[in-house]
Protein backbone atom coordinates (compact mmCIF):
# COMPACT_ATOMS: atom_id res chain seq x y z
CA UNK A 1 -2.68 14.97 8.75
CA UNK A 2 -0.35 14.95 5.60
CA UNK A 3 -1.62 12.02 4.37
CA UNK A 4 -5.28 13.02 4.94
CA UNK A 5 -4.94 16.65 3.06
CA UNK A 6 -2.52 15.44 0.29
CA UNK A 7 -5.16 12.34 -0.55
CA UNK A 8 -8.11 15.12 -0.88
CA UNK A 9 -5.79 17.51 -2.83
CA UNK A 10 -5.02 14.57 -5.13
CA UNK A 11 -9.05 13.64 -5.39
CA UNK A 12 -9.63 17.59 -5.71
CA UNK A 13 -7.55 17.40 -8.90
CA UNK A 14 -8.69 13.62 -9.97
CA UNK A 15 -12.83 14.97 -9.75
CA UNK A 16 -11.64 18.27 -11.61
CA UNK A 17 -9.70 15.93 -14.37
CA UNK A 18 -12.94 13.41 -15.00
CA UNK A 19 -15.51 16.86 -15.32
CA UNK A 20 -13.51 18.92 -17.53
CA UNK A 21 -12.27 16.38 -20.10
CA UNK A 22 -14.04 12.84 -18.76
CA UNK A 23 -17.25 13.40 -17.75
CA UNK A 24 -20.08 12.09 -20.31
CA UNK A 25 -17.63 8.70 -20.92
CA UNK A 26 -17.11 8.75 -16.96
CA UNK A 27 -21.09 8.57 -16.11
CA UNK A 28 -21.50 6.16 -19.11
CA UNK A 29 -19.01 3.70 -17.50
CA UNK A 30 -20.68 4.93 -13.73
CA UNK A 31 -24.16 3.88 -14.95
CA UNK A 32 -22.97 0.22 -16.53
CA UNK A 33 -22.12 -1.22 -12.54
CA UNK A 34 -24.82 1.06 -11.22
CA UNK A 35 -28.32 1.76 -13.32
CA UNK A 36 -28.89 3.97 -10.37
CA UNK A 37 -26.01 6.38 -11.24
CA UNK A 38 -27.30 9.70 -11.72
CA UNK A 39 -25.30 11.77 -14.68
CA UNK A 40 -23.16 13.87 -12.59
CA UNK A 41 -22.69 17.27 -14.29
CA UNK A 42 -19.75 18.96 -12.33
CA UNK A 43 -16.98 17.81 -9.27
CA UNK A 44 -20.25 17.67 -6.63
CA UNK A 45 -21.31 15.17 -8.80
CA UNK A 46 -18.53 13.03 -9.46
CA UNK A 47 -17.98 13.30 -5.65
CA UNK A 48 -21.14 11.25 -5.21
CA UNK A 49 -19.46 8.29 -5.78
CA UNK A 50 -17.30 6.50 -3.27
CA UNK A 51 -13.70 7.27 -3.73
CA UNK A 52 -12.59 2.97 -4.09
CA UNK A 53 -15.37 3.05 -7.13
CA UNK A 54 -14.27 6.30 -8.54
CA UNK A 55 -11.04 5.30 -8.69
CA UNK A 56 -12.11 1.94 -10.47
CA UNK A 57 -14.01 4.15 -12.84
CA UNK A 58 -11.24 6.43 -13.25
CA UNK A 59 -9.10 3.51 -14.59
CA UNK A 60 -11.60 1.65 -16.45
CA UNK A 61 -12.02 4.72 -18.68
CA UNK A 62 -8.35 5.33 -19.32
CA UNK A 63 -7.52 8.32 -16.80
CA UNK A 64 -5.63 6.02 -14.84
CA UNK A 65 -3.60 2.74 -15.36
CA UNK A 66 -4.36 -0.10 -13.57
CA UNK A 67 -0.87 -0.33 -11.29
CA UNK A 68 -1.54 3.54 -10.91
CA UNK A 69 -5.08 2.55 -9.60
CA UNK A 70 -3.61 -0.20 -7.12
CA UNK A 71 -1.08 2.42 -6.14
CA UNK A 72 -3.70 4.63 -5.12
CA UNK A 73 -6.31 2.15 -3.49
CA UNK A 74 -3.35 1.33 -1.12
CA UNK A 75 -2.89 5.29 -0.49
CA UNK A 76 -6.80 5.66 0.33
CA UNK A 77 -6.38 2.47 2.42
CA UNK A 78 -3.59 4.34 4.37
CA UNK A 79 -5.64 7.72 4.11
CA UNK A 80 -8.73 5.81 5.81
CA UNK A 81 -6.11 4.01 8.40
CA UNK A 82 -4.81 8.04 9.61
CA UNK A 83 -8.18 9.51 9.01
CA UNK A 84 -9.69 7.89 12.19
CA UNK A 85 -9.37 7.00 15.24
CA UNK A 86 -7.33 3.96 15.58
CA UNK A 87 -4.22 2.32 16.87
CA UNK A 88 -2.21 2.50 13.57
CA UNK A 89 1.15 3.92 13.70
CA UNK A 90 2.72 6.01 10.73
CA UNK A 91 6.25 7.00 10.40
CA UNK A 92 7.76 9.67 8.11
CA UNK A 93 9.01 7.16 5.33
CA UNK A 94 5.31 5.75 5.25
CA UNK A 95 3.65 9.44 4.40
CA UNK A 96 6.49 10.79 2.32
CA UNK A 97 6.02 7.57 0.27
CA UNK A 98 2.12 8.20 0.20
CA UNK A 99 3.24 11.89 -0.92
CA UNK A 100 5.60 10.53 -3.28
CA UNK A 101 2.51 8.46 -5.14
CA UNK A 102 0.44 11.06 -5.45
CA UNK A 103 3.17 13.68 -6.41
CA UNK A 104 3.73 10.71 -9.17
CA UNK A 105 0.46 9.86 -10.32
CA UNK A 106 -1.84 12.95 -9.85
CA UNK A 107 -0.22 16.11 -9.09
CA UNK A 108 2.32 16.29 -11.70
CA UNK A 109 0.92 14.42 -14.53
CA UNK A 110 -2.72 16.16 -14.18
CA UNK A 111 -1.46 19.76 -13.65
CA UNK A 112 -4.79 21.67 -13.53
């Protein structure tokens, strides 16, 4: 469950990042791989979008770096893998890495 509630903590902060300083360059980038992208004007709205193509979004308008980006595709692939039922395994080193990302790459560089 730590690797579940830490990875929607981290896209919590990520959403609240893109809508207070992000957001009209966010749905501008949103809208040129989807002409169905509505404008979102707050965190509902950004939440709209799938977390994989936020993320992509996120880095293709600066917010995130691109190995920051990879880092955290692997930590939603691991989120998805512990979010349902399955026979994957997870140890302690695996989710206090996963922590250790998004401490990293979210929680202390985007303070909110």
């Amino acid at each position: 469950s730590a690797s579940v509630m830490s990875w929607l903590a981290a896209v919590d902060i990520l959403h609240r990042v893109v809508v207070a300083n992000h957001l009209a360059v966010f749905n501008a980038s949103a809208k040129s791989v989807d002409a169905k992208w509505k404008d979102a004007v707050n965190e509902d709205g950004v939440g709209r979008m799938g977390e994989e193509k936020f993320l992509e979004r996120c880095a293709a308008i600066g917010v995130l770096g691109k190995n920051q980006k990879d880092e955290l595709l692997k930590g939603l692939k691991l989120r998805n893998g512990c979010g349902h039922p399955n026979r994957l395994k997870v140890g302690p080193n695996a989710v206090a890495n996963h922590i250790e990302i998004l401490l990293l790459n979210v929680f202390e560089p985007f303070q909110v």
